[in-house]
Structure formats: structure tokens, C-alpha cells
C-alpha atoms as a PDB file:
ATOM      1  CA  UNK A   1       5.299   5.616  30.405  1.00  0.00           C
ATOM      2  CA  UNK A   2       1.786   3.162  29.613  1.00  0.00           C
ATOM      3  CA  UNK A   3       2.219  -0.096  31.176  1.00  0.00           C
ATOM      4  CA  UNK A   4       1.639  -2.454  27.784  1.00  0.00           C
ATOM      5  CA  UNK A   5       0.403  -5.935  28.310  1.00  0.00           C
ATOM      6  CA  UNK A   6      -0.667  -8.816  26.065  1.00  0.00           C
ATOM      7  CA  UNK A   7      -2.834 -11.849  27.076  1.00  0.00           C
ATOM      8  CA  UNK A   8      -3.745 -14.752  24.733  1.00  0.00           C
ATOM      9  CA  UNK A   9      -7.260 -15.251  23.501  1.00  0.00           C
ATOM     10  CA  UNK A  10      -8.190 -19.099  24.798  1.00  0.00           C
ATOM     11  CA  UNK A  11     -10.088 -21.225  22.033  1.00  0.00           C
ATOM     12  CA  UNK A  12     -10.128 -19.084  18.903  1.00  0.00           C
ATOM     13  CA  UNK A  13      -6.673 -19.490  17.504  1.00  0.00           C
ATOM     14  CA  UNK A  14      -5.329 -23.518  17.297  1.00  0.00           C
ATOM     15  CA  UNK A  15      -1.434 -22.188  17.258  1.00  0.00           C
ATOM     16  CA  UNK A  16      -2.759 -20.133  20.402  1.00  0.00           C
ATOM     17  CA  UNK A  17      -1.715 -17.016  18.056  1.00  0.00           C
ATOM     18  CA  UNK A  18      -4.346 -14.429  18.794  1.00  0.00           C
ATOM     19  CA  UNK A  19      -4.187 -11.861  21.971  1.00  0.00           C
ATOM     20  CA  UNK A  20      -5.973  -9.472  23.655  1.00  0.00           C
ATOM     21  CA  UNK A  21      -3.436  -5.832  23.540  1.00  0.00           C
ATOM     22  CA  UNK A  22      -4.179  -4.357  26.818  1.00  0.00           C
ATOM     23  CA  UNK A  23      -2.751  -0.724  28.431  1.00  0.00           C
ATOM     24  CA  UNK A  24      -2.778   0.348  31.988  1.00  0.00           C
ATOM     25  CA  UNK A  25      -4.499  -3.110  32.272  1.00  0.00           C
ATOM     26  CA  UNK A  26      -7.502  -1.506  30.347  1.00  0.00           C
ATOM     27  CA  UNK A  27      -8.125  -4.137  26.621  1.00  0.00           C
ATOM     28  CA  UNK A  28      -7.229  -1.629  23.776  1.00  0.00           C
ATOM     29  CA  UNK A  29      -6.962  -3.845  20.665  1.00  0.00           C
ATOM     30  CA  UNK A  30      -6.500  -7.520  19.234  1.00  0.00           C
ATOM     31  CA  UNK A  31      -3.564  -8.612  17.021  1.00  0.00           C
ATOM     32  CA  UNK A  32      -3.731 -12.140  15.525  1.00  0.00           C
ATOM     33  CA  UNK A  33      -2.174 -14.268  12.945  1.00  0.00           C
ATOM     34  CA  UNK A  34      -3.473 -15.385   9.572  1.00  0.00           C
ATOM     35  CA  UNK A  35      -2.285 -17.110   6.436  1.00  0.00           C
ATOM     36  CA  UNK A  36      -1.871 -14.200   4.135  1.00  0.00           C
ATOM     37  CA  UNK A  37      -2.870 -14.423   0.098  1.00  0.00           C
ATOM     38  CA  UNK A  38       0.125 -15.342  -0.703  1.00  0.00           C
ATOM     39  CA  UNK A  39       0.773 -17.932   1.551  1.00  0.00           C
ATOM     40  CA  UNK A  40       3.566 -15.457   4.037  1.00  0.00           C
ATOM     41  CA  UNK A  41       2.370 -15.005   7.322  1.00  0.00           C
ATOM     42  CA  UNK A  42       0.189 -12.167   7.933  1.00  0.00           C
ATOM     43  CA  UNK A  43      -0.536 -10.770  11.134  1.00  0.00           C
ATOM     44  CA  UNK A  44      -3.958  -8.799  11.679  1.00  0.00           C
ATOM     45  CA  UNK A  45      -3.983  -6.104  14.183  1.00  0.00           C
ATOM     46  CA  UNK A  46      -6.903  -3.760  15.392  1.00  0.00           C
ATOM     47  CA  UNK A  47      -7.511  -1.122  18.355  1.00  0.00           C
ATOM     48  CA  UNK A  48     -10.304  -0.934  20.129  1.00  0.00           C
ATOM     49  CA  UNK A  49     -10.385   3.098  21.088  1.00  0.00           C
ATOM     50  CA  UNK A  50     -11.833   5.962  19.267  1.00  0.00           C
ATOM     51  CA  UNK A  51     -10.938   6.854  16.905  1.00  0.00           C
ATOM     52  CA  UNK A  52     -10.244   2.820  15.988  1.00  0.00           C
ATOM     53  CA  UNK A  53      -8.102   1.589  13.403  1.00  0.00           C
ATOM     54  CA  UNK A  54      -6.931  -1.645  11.900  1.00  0.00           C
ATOM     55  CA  UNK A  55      -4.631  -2.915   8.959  1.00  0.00           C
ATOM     56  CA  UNK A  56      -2.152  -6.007   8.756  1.00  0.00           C
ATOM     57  CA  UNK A  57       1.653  -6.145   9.402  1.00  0.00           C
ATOM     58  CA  UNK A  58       4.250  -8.592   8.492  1.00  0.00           C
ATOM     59  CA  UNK A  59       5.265 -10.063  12.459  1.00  0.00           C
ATOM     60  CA  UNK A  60       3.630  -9.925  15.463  1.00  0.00           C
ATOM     61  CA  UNK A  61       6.099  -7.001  16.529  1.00  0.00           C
ATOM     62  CA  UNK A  62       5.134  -5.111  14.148  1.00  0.00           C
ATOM     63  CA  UNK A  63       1.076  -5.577  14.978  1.00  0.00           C
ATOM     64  CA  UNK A  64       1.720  -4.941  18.426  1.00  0.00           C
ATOM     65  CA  UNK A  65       3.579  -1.608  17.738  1.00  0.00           C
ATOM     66  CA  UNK A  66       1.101  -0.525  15.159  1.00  0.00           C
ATOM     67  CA  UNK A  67      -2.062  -1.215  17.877  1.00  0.00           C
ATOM     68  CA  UNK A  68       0.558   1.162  20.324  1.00  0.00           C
ATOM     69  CA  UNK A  69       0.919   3.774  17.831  1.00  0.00           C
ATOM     70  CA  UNK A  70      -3.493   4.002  16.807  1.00  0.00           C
ATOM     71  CA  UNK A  71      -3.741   4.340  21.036  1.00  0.00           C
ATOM     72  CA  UNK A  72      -1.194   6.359  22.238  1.00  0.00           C
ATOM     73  CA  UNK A  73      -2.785   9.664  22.483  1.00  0.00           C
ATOM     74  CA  UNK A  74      -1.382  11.863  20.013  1.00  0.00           C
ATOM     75  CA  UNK A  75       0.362  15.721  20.857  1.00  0.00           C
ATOM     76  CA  UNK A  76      -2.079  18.551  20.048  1.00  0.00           C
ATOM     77  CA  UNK A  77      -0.150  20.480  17.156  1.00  0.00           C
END
């Protein structure tokens, strides 16, 4: 099983709410919070692999799983 780590990103982020999504100590993606449209937290999440992939989830849980799920290589069917 990967080895998932998360370090935060100094200087960028006041609350100190923005981190680096690293696996197997290698940086594979970026989740950070932002005040959604509607004023609810919103937490931006993005991987860094091919193919990438990026989208916005409700808690930082939920970022951090969906940056998992784009890099975890997938089963050929």
C-alpha cells in the first residue's frame, strides 16, 4: 500500500490551509482551501500526474481522497 503524505505550502495560504499531496515521498498534487461562491468553504484539489485532473470538494478529506483516487494507477480492464 502507497505511503500518502501531506506537507503545508509556507507563505501562500494566511490560515496555513494549502499543502503539497505527496506519495512514496514523490509531490503528486495540491489541495487548498477557498471561500466558495456562496460563501461555504470550498476546498480546491489538483494532481500533478498524467493524465492530471482537478475539481473542488466540500472538506479537506474529501480533496485529499479525490487527489488519491486521479493518482492511484487504475486496473487494466
Amino acid at each position: 500500500m502507497a505511503r500518502w503524505t501531506r506537507k503545508r505550502i509556507k507563505g501562500s495560504d494566511p490560515r496555513g490551509e494549502d499543502w503539497s499531496v505527496f506519495r512514496e515521498g514523490e509531490a503528486v498534487g495540491r489541495v487548498y482551501y477557498e471561500k466558495g461562491r456562496n460563501g461555504a468553504p470550498d476546498w480546491f484539489w489538483a494532481s500533478w500526474v498524467i493524465p492530471a485532473a482537478s475539481g473542488r470538494s466540500e472538506t479537506r478529506e474529501e480533496a485529499l481522497e479525490q487527489v488519491r483516487r486521479a493518482v492511484t494507477p487504475k486496473d487494466p480492464a
